[in-house]
C-alpha atoms as a PDB file:
ATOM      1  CA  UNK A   1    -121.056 -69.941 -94.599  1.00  0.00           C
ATOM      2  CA  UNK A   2    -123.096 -72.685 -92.897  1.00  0.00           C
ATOM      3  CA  UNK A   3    -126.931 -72.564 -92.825  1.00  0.00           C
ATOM      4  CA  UNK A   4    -127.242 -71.267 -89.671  1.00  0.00           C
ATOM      5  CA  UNK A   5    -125.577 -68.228 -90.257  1.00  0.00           C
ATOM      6  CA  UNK A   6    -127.154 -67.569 -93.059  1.00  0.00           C
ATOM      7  CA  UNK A   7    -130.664 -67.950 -91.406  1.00  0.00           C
ATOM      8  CA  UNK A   8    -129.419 -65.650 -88.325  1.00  0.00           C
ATOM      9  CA  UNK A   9    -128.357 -62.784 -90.950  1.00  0.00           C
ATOM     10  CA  UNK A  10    -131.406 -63.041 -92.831  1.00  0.00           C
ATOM     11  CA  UNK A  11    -133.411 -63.348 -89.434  1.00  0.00           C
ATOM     12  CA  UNK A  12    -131.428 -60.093 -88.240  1.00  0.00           C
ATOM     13  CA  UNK A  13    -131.581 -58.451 -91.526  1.00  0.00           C
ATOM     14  CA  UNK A  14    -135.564 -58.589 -91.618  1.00  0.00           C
ATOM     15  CA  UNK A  15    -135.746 -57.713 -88.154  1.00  0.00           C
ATOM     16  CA  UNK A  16    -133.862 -54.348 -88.691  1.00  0.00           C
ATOM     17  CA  UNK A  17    -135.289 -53.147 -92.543  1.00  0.00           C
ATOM     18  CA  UNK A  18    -138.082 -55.520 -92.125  1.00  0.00           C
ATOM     19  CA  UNK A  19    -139.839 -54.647 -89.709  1.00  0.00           C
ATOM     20  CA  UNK A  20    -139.765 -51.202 -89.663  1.00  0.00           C
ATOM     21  CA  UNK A  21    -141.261 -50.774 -92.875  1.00  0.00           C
ATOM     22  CA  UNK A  22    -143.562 -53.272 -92.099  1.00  0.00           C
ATOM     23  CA  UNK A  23    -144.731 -51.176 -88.920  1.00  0.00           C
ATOM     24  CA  UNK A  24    -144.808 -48.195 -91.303  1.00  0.00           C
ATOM     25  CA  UNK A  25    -146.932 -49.425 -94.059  1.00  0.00           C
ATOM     26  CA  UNK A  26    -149.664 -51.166 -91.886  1.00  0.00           C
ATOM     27  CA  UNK A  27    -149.969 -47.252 -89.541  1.00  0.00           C
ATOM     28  CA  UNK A  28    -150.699 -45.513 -93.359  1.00  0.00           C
ATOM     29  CA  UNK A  29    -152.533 -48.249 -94.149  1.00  0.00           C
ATOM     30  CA  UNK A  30    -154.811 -47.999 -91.023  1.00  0.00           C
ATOM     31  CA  UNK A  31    -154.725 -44.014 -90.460  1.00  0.00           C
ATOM     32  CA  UNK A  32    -157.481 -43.124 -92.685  1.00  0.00           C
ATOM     33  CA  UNK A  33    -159.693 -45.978 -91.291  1.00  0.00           C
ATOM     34  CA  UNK A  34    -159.345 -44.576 -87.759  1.00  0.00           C
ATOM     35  CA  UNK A  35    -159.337 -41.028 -88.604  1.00  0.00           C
ATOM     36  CA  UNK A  36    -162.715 -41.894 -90.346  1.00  0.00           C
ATOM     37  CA  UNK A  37    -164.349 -43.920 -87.104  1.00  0.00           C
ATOM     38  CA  UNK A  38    -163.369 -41.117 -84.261  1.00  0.00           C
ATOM     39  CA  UNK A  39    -164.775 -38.194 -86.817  1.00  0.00           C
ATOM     40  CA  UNK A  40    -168.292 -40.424 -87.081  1.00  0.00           C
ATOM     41  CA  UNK A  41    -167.926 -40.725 -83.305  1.00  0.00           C
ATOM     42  CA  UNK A  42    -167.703 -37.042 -82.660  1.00  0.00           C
ATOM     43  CA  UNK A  43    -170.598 -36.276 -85.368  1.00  0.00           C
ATOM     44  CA  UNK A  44    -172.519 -39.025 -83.216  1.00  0.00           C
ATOM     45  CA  UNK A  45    -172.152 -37.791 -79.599  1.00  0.00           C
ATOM     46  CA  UNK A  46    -174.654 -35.679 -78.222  1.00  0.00           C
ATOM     47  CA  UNK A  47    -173.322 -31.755 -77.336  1.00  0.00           C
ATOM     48  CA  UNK A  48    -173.584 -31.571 -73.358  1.00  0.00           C
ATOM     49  CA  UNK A  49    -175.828 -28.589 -72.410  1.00  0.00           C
ATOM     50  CA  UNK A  50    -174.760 -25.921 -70.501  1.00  0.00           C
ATOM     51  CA  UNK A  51    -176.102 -24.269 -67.507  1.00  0.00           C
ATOM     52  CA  UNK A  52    -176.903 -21.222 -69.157  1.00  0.00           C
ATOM     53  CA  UNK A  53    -178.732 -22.908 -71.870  1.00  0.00           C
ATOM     54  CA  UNK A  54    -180.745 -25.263 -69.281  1.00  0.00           C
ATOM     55  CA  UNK A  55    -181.941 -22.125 -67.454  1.00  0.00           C
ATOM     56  CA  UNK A  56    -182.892 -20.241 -70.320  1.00  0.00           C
ATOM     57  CA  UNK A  57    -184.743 -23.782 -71.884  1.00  0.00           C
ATOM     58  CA  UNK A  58    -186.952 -23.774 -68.583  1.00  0.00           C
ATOM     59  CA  UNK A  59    -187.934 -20.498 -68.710  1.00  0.00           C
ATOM     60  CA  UNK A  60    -189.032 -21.201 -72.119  1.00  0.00           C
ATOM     61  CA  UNK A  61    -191.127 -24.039 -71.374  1.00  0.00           C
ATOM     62  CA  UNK A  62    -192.738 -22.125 -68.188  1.00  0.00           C
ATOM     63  CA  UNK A  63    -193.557 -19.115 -70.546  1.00  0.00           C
ATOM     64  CA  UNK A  64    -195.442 -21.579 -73.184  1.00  0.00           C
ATOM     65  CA  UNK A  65    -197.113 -23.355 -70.382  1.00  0.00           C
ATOM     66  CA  UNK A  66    -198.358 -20.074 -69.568  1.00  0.00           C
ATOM     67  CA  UNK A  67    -199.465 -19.383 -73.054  1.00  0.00           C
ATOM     68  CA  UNK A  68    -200.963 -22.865 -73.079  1.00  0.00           C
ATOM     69  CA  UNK A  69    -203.006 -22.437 -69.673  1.00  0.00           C
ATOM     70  CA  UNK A  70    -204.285 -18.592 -70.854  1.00  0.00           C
ATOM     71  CA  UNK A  71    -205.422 -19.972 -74.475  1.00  0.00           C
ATOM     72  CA  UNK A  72    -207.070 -23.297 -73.406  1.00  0.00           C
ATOM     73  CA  UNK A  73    -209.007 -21.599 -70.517  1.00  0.00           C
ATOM     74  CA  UNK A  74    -207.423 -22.844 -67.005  1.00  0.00           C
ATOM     75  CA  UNK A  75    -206.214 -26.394 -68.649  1.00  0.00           C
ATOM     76  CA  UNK A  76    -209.072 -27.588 -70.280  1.00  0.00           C
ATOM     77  CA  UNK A  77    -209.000 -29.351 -73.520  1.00  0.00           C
ATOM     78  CA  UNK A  78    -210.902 -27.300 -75.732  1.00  0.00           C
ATOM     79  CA  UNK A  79    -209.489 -23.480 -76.614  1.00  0.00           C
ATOM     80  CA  UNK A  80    -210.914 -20.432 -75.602  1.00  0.00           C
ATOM     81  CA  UNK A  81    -212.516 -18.294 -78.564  1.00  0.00           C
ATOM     82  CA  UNK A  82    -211.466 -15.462 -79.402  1.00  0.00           C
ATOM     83  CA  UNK A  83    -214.380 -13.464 -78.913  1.00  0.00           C
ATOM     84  CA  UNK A  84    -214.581 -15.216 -75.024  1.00  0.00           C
ATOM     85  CA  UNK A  85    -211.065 -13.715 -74.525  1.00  0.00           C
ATOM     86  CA  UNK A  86    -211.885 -10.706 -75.173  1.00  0.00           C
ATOM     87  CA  UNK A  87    -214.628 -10.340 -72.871  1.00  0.00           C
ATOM     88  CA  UNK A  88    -212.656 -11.427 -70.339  1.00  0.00           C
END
């Protein structure tokens, strides 16, 4: 068997078992580090909000702005007393 030959089967040998296994052990290897990066991802994005929660948000902040405007006497800085609101 001449060199050359011998190179070519080993070539074509490693390409066939090689390889393979090579391809195999490197995915395992890397699974767990990209399973890990896309579950940090997920716990990182923000949820989107839904329509149904935006609507129901507003109506919240309009009813404390209400709240606000009836205990701090028509928007101004300092809060009504109690005994002023109920004279009023």
């Amino acid at each position: 068997m001449d060199p050359y030959s011998a190179v070519v089967s080993v070539l074509v040998v490693g390409m066939l078992f090689g390889m393979p296994l090579f391809a195999l052990s490197l995915r395992f290897a890397i699974k767990p580090v990209l399973e890990a990066w896309q579950k940090a991802r997920e716990a990182a994005a923000p949820k989107p909000v839904s329509s149904k929660e935006l609507e129901a948000l507003k109506l919240r902040v309009a009813a404390l702005e209400a709240v606000w405007e009836n205990r701090l006497g028509g928007g101004a800085l300092q809060p009504v007393s109690p005994s002023k609101q109920l004279v009023d």
